[in-house]
N, C-alpha and C. Protein backbone atom coordinates (compact mmCIF):
# COMPACT_ATOMS: atom_id res chain seq x y z
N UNK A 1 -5.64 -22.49 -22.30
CA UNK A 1 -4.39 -21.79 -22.11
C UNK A 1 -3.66 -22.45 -20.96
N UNK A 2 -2.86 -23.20 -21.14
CA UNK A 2 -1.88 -24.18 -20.24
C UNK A 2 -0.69 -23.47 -19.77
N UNK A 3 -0.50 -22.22 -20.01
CA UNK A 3 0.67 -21.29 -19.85
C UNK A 3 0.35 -19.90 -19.99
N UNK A 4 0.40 -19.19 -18.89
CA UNK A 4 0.46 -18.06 -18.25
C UNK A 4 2.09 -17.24 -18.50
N UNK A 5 3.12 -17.65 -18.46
CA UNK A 5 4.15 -17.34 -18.42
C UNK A 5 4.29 -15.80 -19.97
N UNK A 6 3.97 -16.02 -20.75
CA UNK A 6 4.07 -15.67 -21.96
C UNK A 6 3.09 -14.45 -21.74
N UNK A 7 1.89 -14.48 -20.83
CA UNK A 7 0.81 -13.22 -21.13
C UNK A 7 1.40 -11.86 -20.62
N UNK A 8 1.18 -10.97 -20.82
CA UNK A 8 1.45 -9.85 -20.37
C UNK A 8 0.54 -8.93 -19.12
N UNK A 9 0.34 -9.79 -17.82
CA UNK A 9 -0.24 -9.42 -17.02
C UNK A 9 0.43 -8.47 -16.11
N UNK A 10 -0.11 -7.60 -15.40
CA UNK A 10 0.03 -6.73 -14.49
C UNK A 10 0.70 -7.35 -13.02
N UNK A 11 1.62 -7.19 -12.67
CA UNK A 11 2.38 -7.33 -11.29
C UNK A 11 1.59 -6.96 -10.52
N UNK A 12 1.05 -7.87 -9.76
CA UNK A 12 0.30 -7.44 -8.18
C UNK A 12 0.78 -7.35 -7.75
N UNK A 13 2.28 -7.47 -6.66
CA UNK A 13 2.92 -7.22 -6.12
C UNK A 13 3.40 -5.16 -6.49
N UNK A 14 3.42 -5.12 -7.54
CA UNK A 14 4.48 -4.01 -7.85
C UNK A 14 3.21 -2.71 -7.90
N UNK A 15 2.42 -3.44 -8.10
CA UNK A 15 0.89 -2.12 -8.36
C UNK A 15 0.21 -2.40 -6.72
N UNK A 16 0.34 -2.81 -5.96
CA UNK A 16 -0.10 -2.94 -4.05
C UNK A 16 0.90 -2.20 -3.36
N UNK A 17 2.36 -2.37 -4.02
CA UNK A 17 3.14 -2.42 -3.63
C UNK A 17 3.09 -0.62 -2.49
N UNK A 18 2.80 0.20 -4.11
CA UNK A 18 2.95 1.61 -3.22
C UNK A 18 1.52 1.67 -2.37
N UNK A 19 0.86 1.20 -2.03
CA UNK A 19 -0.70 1.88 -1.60
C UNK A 19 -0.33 1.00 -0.10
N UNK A 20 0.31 -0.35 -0.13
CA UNK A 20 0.82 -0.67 1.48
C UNK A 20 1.68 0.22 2.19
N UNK A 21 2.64 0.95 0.90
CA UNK A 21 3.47 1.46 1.85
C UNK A 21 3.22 2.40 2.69
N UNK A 22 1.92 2.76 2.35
CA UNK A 22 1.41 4.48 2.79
C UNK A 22 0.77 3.91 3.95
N UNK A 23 0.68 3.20 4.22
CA UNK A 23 -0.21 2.56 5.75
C UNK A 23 0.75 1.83 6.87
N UNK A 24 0.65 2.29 7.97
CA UNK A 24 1.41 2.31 8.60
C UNK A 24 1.25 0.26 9.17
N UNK A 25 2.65 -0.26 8.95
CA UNK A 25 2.78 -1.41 9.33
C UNK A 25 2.06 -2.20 9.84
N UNK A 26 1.32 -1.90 11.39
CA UNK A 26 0.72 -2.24 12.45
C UNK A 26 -1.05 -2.42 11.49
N UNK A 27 -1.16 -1.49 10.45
CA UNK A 27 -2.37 -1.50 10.01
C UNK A 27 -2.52 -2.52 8.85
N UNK A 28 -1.23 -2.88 7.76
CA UNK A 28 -1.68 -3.56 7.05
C UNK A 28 -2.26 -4.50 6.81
N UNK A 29 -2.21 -5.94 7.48
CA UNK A 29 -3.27 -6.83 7.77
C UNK A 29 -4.48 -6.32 7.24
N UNK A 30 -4.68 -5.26 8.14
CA UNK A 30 -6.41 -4.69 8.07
C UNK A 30 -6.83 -4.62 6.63
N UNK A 31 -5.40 -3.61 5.75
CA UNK A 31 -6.04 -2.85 4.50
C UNK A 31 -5.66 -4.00 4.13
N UNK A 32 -5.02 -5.38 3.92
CA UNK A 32 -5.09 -6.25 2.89
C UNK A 32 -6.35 -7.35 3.43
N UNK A 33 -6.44 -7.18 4.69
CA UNK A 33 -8.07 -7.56 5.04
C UNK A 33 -9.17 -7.68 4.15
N UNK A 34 -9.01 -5.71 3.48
CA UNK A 34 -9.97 -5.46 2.88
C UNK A 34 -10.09 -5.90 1.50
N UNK A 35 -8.94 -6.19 1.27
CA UNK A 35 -8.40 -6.65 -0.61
C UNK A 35 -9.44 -8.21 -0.52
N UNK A 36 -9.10 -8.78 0.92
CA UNK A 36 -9.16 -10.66 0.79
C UNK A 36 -11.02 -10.50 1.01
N UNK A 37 -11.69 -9.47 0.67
CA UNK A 37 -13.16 -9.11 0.86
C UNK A 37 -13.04 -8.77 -0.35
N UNK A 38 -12.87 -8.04 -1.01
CA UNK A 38 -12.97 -7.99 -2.60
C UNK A 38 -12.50 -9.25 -3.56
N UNK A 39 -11.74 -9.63 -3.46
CA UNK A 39 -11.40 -11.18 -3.75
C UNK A 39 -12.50 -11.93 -3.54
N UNK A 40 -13.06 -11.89 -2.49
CA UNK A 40 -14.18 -13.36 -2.32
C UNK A 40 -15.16 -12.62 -3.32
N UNK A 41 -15.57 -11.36 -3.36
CA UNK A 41 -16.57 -11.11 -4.20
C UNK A 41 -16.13 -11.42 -5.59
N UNK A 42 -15.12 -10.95 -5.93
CA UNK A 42 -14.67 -11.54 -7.31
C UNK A 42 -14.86 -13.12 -7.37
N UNK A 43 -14.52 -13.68 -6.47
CA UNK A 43 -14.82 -15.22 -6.90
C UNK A 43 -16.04 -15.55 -6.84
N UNK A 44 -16.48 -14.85 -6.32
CA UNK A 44 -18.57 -15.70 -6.34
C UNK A 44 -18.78 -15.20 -7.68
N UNK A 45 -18.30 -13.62 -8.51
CA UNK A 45 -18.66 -13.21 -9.80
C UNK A 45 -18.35 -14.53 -10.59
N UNK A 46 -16.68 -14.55 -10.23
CA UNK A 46 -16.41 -15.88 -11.49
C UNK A 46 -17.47 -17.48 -11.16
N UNK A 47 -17.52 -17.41 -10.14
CA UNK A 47 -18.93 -19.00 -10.21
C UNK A 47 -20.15 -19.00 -10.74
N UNK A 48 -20.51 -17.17 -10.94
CA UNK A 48 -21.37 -17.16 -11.53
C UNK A 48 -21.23 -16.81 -13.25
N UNK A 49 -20.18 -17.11 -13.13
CA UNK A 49 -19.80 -16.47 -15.23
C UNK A 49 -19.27 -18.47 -15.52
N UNK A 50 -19.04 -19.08 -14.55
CA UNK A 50 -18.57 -20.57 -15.37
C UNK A 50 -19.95 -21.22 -15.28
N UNK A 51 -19.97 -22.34 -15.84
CA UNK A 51 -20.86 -23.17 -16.08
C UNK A 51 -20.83 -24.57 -15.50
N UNK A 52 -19.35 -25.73 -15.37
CA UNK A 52 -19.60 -26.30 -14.64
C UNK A 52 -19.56 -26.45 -13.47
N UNK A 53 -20.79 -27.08 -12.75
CA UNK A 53 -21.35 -27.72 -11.49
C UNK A 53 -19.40 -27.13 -10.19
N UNK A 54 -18.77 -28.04 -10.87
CA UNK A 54 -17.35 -28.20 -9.89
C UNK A 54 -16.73 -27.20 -9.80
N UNK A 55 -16.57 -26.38 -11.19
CA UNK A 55 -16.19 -24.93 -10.97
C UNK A 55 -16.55 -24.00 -10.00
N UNK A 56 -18.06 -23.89 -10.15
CA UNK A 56 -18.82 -23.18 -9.37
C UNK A 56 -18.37 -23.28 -7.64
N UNK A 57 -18.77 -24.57 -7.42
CA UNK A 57 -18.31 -24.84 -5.64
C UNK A 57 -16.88 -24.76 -5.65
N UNK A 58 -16.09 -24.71 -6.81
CA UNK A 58 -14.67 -24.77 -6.09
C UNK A 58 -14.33 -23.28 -6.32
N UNK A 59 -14.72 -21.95 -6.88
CA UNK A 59 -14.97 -20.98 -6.92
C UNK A 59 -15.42 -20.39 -5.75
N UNK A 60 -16.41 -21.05 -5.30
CA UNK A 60 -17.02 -20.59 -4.34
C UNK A 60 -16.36 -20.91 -2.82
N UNK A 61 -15.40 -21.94 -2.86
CA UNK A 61 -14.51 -22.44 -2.04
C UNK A 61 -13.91 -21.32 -1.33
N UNK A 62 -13.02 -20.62 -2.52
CA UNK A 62 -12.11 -19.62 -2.79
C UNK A 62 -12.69 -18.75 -1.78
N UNK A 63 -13.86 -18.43 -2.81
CA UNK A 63 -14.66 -16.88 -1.90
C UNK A 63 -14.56 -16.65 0.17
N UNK A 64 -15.10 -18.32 0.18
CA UNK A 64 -15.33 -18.75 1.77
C UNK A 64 -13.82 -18.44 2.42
N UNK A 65 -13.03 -19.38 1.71
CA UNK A 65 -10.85 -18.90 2.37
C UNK A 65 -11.19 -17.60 1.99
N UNK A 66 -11.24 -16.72 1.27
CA UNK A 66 -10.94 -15.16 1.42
C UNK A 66 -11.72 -14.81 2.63
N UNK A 67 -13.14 -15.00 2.57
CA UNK A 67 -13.32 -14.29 3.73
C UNK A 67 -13.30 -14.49 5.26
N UNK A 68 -12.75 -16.08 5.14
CA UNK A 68 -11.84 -16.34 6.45
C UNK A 68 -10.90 -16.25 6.60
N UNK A 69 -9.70 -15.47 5.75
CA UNK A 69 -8.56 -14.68 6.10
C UNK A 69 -9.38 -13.17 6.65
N UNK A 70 -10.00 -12.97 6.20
CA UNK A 70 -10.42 -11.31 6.34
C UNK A 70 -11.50 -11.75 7.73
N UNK A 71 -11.41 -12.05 8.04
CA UNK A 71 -12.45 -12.94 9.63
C UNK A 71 -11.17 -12.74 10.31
N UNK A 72 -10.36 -13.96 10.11
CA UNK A 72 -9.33 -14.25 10.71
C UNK A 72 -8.41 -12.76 11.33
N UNK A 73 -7.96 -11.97 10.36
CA UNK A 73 -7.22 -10.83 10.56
C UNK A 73 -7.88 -9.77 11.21
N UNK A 74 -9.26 -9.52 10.88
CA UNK A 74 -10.09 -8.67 11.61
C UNK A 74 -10.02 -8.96 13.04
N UNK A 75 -10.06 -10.43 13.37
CA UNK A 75 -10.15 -10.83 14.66
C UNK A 75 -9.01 -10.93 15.37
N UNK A 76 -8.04 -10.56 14.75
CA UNK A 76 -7.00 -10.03 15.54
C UNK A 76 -7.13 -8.40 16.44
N UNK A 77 -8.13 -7.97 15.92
CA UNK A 77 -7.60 -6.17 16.59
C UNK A 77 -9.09 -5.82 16.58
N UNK A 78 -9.36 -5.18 18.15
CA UNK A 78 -10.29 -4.58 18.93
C UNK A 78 -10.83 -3.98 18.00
N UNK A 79 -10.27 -3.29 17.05
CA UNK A 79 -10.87 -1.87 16.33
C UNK A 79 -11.00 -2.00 14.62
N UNK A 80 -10.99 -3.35 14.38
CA UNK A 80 -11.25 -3.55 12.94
C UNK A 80 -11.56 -2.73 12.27
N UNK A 81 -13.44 -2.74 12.61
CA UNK A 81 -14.20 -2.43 11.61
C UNK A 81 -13.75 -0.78 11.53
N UNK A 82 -13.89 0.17 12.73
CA UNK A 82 -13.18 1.46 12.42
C UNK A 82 -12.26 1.89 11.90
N UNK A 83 -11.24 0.81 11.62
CA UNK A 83 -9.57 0.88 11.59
C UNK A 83 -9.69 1.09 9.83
N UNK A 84 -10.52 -0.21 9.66
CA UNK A 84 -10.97 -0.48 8.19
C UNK A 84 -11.55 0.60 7.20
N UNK A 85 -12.61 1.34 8.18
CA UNK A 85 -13.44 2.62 7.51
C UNK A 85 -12.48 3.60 7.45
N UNK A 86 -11.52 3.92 8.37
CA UNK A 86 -10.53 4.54 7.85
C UNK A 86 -9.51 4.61 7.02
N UNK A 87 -8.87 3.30 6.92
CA UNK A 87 -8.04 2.91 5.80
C UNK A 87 -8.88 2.90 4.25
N UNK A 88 -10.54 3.16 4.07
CA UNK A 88 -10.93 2.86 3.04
C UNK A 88 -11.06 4.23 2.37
N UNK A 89 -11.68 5.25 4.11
CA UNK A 89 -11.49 6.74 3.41
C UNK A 89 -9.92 7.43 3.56
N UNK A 90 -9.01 7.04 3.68
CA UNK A 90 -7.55 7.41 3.79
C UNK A 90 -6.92 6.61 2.02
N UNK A 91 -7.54 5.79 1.83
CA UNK A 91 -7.05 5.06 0.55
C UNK A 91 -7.92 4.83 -0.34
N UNK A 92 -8.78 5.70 -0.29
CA UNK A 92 -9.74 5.37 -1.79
C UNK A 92 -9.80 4.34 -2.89
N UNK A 93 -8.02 4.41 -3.74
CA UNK A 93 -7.82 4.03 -4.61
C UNK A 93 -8.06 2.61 -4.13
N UNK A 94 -7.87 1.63 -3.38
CA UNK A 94 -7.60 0.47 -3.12
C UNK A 94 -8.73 -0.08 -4.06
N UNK A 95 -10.24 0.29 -4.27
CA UNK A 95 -10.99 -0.46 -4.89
C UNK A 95 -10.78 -0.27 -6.37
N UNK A 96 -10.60 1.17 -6.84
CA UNK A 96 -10.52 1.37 -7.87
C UNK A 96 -9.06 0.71 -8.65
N UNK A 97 -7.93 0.15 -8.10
CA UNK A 97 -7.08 -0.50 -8.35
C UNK A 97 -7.51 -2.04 -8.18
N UNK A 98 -8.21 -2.40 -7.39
CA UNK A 98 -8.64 -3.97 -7.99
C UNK A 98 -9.72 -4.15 -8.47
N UNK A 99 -10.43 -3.17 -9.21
CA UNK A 99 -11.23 -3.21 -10.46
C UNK A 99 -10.24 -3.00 -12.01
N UNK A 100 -9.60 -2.78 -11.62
CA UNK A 100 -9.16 -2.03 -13.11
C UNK A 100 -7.75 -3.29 -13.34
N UNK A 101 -6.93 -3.93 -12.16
CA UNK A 101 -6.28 -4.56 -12.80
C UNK A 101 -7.01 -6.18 -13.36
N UNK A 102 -8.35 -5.84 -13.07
CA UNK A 102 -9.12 -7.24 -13.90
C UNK A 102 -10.05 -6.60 -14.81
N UNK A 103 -9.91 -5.63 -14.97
CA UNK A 103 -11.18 -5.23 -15.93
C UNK A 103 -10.84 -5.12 -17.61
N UNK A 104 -11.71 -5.63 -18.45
CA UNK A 104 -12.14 -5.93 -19.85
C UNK A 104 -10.80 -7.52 -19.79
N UNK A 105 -10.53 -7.92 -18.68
CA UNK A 105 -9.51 -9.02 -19.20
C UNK A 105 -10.19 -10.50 -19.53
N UNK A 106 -10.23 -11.33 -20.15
CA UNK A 106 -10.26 -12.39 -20.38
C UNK A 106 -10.48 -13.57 -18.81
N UNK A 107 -11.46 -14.24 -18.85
CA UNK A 107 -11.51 -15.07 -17.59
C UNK A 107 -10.23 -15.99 -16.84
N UNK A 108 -9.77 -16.25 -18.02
CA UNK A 108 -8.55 -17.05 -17.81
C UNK A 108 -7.36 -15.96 -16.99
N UNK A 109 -7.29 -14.64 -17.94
CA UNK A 109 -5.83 -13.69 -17.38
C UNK A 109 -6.39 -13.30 -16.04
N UNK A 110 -7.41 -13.70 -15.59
CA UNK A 110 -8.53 -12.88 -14.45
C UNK A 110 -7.70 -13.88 -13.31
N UNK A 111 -7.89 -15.23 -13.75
CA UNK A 111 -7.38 -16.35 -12.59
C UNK A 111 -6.10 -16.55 -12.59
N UNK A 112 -5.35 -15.89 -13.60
CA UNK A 112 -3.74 -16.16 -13.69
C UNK A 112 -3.32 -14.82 -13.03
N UNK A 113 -3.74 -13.63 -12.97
CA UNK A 113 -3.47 -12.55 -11.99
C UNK A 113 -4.18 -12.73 -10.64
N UNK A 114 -5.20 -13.67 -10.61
CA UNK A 114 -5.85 -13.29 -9.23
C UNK A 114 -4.68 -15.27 -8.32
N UNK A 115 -4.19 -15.65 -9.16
CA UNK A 115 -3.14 -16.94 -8.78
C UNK A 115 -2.13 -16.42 -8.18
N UNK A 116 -1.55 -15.28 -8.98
CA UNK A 116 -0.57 -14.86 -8.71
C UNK A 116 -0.69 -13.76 -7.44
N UNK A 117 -1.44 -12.93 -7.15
CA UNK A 117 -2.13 -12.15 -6.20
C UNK A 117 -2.08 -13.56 -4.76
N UNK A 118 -2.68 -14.37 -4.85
CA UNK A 118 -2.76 -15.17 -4.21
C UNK A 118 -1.36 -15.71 -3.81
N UNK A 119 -0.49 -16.70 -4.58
CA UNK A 119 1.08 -16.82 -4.12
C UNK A 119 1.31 -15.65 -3.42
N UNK A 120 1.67 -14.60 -3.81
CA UNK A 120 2.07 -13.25 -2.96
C UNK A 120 0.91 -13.27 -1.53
N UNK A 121 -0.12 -13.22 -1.65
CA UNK A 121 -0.20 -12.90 -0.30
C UNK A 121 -0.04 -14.36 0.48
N UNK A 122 -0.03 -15.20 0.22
CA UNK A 122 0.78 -16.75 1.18
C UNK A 122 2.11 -15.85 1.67
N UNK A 123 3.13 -15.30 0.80
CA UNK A 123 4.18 -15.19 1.02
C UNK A 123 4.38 -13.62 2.12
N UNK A 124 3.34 -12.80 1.76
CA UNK A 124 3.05 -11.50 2.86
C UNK A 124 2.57 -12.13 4.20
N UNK A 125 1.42 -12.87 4.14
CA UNK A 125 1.37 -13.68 5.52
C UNK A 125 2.09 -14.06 6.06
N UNK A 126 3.16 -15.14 5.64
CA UNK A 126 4.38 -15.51 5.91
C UNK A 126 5.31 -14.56 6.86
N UNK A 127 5.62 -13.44 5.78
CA UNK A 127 6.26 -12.41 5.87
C UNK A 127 5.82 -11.81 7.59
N UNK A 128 4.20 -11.76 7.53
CA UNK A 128 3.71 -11.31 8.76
C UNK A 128 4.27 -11.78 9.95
N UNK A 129 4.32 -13.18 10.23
CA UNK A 129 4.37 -13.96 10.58
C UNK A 129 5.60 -14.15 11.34
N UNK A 130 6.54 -14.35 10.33
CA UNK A 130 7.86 -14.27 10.90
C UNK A 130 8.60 -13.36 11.61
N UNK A 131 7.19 -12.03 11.57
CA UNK A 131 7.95 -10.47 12.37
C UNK A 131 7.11 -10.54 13.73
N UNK A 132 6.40 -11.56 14.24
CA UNK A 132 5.20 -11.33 14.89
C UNK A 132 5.93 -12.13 16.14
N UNK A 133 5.95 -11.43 17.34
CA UNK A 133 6.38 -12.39 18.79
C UNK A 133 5.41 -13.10 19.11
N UNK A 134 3.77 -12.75 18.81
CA UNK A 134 2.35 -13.36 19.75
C UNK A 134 2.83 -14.67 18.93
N UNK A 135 2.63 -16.00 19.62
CA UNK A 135 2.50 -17.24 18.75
C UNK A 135 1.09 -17.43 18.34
N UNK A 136 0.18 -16.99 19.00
CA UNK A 136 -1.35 -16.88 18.53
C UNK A 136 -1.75 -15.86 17.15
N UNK A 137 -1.10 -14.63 17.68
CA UNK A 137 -1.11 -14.15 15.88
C UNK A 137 0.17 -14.48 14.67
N UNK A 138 1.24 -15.17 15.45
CA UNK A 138 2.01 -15.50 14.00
C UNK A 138 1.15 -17.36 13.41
N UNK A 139 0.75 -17.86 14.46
CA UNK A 139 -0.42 -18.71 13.88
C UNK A 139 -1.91 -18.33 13.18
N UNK A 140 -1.87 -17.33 12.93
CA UNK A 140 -3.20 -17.04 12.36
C UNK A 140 -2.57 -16.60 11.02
N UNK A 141 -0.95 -15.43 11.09
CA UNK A 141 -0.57 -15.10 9.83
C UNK A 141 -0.51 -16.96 8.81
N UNK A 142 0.12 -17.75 9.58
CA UNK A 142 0.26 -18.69 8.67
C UNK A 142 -0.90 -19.64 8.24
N UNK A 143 -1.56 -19.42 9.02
CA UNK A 143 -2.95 -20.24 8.58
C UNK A 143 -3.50 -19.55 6.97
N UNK A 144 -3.68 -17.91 7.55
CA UNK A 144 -3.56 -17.73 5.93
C UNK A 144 -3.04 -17.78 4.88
N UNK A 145 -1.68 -17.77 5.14
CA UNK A 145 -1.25 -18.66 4.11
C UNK A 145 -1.17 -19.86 3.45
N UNK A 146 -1.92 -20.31 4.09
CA UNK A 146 -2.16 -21.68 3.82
C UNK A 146 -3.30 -21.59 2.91
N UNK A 147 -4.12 -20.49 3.54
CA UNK A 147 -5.63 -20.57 2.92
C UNK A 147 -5.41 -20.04 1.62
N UNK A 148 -4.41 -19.06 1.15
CA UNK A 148 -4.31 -18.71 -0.17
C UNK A 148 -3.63 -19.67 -1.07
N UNK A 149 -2.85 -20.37 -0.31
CA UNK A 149 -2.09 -21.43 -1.48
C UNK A 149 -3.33 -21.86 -1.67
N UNK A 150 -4.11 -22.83 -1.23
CA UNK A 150 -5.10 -23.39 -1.69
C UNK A 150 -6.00 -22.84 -2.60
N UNK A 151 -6.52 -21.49 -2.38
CA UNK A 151 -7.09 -20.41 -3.63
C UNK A 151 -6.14 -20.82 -5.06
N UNK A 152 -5.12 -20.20 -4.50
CA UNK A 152 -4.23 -20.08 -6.12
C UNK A 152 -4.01 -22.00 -6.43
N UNK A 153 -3.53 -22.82 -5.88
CA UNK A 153 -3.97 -24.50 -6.54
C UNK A 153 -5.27 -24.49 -7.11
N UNK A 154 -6.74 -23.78 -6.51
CA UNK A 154 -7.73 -24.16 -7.65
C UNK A 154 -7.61 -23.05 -9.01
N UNK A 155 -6.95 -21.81 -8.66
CA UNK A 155 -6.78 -21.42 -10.14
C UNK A 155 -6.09 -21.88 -10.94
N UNK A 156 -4.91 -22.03 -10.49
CA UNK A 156 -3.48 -23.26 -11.37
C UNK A 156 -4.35 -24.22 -11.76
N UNK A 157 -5.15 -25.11 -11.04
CA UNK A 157 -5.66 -26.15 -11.91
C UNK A 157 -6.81 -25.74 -13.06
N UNK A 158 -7.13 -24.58 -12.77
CA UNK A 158 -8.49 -24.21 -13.87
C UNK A 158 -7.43 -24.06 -15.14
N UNK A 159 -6.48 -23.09 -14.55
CA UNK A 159 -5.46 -22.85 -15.94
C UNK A 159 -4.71 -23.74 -16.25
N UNK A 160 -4.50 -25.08 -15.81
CA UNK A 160 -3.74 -25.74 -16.38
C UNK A 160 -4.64 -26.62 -17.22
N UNK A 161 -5.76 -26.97 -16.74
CA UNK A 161 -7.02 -27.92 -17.62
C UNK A 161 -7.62 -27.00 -18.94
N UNK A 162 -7.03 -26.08 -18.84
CA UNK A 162 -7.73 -24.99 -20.12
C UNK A 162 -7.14 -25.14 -21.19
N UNK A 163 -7.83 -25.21 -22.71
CA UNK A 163 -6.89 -25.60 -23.80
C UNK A 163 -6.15 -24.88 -24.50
């Protein structure tokens, strides 16, 4: 499948969209912290559902950038891990919404929504970034963005090598 354009996938942006808004600014980092920790687990699942050798480590690539954005952002604020346990019992849904917008889908629509998930959060980092006076944390927002473009380039290339 060389083209994504045509499938009928779910807007990550538009389904995150309301569950950020309910968290107060200063916290989001944290709760999308917690998304870029479910992400890496999803990608070690997919290294373990492909078969070749290159897939696997470049899958597994992925997993490592997710959870050094979620390193990275945690290590911005004294109170992470508490901040986190609260945003998880204040927002429940957060897991049960990134199970369900990949679930019974096809491996391929899995990496063309989790590509697109990825562009968007480059562009929320960004976003971070440009509102941020510390130059030490608007350098960390952009580092992750960097780290997700690179996620979503190895899915673009899985989906573009696919027949």
């Amino acid at each position: 499948m060389s083209s994504t354009a045509a499938l009928d996938l779910p807007n990550v942006g538009a389904i995150l969209a309301p569950l950020l808004q309910r968290v107060p600014r200063a916290q989001q980092p944290l709760l999308l912290a917690i998304a870029e920790r479910l992400a890496a687990t999803r990608y070690r699942d997919w290294a373990s559902a492909v078969t070749a050798a290159s897939s696997q480590a470049q899958l597994h690539a992925c997993a490592d950038r997710e959870e050094e954005i979620a390193q990275r952002i945690e290590g911005m604020y004294t109170d992470a891990a508490a901040t986190q346990r609260a945003l998880l019992r204040d927002h429940p849904d957060l897991e049960e919404i990134n199970r369900s917008v990949f679930a019974g889908r096809p491996l391929a629509h899995q990496f063309a929504i989790q590509a697109q998930g990825e562009r968007l959060g480059a562009a929320t980092w960004r976003a971070f970034a440009q509102h941020e006076d510390d130059p030490s944390r608007r350098a960390v927002f952009e580092t992750c963005a960097v780290l997700e473009e690179a996620s979503a380039g190895v899915l673009e290339g899985h989906l573009a090598a696919a027949p």
